[in-house]
C-alpha atoms as a PDB file:
ATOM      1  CA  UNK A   1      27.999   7.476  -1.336  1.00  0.00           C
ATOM      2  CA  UNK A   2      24.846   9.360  -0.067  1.00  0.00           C
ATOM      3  CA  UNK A   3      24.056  11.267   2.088  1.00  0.00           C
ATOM      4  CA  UNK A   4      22.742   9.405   5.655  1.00  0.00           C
ATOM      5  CA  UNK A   5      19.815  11.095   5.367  1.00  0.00           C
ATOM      6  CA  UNK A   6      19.094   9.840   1.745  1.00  0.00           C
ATOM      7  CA  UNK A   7      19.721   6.172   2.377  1.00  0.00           C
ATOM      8  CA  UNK A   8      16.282   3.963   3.377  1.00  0.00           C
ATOM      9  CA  UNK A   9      17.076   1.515   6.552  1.00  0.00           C
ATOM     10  CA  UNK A  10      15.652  -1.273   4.710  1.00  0.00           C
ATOM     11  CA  UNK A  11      15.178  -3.276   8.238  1.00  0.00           C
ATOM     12  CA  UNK A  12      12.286  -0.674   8.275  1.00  0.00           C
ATOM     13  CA  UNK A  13      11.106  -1.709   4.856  1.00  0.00           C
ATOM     14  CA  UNK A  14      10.405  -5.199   5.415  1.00  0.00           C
ATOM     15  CA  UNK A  15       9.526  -4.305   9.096  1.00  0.00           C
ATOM     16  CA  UNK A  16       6.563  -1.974   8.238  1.00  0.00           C
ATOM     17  CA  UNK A  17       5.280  -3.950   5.024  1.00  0.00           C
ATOM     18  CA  UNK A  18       4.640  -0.853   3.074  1.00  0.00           C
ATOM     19  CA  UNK A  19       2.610  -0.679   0.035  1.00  0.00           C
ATOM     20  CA  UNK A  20       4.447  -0.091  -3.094  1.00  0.00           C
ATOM     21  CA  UNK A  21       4.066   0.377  -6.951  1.00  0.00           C
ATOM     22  CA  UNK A  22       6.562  -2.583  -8.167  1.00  0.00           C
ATOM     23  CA  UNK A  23       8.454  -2.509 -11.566  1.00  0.00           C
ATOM     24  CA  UNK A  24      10.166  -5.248 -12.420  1.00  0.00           C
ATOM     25  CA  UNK A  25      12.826  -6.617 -15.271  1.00  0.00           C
ATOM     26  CA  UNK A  26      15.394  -9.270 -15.452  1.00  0.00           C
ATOM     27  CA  UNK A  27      17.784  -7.878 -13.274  1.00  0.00           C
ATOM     28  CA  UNK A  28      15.970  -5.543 -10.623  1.00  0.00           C
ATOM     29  CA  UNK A  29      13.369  -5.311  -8.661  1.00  0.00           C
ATOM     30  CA  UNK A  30      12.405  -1.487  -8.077  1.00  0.00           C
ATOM     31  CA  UNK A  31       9.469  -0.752  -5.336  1.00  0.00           C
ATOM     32  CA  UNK A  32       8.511   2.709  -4.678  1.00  0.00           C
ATOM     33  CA  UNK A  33       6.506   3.491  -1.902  1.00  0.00           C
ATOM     34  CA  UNK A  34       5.323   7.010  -0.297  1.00  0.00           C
ATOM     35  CA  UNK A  35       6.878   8.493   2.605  1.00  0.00           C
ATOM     36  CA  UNK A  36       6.085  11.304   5.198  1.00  0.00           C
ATOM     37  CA  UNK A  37       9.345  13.032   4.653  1.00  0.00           C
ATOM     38  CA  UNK A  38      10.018  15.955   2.608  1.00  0.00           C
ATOM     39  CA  UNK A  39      13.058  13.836   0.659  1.00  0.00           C
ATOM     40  CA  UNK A  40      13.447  10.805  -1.008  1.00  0.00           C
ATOM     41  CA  UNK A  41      15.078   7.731   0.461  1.00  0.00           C
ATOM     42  CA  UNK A  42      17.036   4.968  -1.586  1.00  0.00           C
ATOM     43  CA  UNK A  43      17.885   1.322  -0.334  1.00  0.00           C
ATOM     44  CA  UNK A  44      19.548  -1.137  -2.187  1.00  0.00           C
ATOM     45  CA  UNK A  45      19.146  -5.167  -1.364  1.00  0.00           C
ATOM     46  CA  UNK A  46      22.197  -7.574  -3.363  1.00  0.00           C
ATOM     47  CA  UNK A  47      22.179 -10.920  -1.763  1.00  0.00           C
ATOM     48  CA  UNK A  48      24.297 -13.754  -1.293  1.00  0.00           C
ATOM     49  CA  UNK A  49      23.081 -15.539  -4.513  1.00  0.00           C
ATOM     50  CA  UNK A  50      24.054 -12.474  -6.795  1.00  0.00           C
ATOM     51  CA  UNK A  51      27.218 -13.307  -6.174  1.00  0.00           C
ATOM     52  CA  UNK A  52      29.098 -14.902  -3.165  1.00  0.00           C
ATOM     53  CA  UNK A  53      31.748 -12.576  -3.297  1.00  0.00           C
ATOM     54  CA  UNK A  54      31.264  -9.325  -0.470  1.00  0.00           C
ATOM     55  CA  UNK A  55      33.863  -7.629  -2.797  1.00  0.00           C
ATOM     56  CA  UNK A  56      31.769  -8.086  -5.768  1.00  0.00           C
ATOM     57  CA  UNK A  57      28.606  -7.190  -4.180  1.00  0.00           C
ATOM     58  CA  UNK A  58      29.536  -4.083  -2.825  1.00  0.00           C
ATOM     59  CA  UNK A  59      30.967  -3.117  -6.103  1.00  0.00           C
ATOM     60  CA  UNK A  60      27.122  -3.086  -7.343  1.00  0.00           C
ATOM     61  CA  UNK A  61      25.739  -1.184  -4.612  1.00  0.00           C
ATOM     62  CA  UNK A  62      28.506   1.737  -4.904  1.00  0.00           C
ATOM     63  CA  UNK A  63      27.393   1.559  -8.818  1.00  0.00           C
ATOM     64  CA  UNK A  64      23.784   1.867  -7.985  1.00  0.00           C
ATOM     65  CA  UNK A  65      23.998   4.271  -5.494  1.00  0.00           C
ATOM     66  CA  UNK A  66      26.840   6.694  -7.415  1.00  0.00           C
ATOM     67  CA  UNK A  67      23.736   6.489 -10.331  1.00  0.00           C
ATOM     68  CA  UNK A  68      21.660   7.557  -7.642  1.00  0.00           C
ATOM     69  CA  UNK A  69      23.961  10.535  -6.461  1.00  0.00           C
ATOM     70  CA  UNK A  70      24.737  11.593  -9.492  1.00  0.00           C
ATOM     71  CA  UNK A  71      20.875  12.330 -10.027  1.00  0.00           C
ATOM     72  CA  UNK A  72      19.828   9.885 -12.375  1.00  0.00           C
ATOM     73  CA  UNK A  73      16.738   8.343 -10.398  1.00  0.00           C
ATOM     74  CA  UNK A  74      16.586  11.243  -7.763  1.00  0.00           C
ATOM     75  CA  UNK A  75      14.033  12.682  -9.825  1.00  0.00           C
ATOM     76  CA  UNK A  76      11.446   9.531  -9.557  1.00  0.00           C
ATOM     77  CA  UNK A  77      11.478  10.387  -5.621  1.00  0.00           C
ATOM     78  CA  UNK A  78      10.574  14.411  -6.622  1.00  0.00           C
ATOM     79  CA  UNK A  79       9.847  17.100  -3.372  1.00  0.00           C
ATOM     80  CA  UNK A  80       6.749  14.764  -2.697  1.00  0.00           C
ATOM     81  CA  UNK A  81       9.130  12.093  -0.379  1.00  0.00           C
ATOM     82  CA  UNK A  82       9.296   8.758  -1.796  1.00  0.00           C
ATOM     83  CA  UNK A  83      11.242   5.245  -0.785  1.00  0.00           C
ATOM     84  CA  UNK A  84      12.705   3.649  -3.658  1.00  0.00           C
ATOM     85  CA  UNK A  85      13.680   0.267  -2.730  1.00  0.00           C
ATOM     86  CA  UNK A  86      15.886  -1.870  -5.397  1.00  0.00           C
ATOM     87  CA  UNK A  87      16.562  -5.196  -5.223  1.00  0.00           C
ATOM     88  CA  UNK A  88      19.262  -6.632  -7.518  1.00  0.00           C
ATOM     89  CA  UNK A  89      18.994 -10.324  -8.702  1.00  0.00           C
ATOM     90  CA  UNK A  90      21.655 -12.895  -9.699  1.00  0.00           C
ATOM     91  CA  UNK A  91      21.617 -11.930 -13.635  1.00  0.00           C
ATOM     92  CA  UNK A  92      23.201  -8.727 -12.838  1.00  0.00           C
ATOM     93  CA  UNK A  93      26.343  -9.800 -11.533  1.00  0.00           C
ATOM     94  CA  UNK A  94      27.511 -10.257 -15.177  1.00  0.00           C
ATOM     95  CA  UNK A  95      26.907  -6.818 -16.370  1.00  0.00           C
ATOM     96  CA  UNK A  96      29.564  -3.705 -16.359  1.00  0.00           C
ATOM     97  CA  UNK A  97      28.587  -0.571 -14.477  1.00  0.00           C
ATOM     98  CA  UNK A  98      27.143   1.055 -17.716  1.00  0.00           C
ATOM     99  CA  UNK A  99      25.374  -1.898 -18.611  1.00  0.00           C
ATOM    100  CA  UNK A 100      23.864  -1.710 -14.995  1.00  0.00           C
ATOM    101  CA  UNK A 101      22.930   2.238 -14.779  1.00  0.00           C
ATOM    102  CA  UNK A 102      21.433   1.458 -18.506  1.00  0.00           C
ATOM    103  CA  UNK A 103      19.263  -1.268 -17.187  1.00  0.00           C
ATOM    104  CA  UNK A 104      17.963   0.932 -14.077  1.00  0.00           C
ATOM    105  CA  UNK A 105      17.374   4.177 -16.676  1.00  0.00           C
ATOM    106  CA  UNK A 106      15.387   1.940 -18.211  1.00  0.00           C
ATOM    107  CA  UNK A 107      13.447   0.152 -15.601  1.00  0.00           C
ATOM    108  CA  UNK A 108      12.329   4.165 -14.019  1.00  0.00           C
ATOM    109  CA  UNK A 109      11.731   5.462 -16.783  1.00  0.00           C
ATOM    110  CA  UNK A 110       8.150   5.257 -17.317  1.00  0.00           C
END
């Protein structure tokens, strides 16, 4: 898991309407936004229609976020202080965990 100071309170997101760049693909939704801190902040949205299962959707934040803390997509929020929000839609509770950190590589990578 991350850090506390890493993760974005995405209550805040939605509460502050933030303008973000917004990449999208079949299964995620990535906005990145700027932020006044010195450190990049990651929040991850899976709702109720990815799967109804808590258990299951859980089991795609921990992937998402160990792919984050392992330093895979640390590098799109740089020294500069960025919030990366990703939102996860339905079509991705039928992928495995590499298929899923493939599919995000690919999505930040541009």
């Amino acid at each position: 898991m991350l850090a506390k100071k890493f993760r974005l309170p995405i209550q805040d997101w939605f509460s502050e309407r933030k303008k973000a760049i917004t990449r999208k693909s079949s299964f995620f939704i990535v906005k990145i936004a700027d932020s006044d801190l010195a450190y990049g902040r990651f929040g991850v949205v899976v709702s109720s229609k990815v799967s109804k299962s808590a258990v299951n959707r859980n089991k795609i934040k921990r992937t998402i976020f160990d792919f984050i803390r392992l330093g895979k997509l640390r590098e799109i929020s740089g020294k500069t202080g960025k919030d990366v929000l990703i939102i996860v839609l339905p079509k991705t509770a039928k992928l495995e965990k590499e298929e899923i950190e493939k599919e995000l590589g690919e999505i930040i990578d541009y």
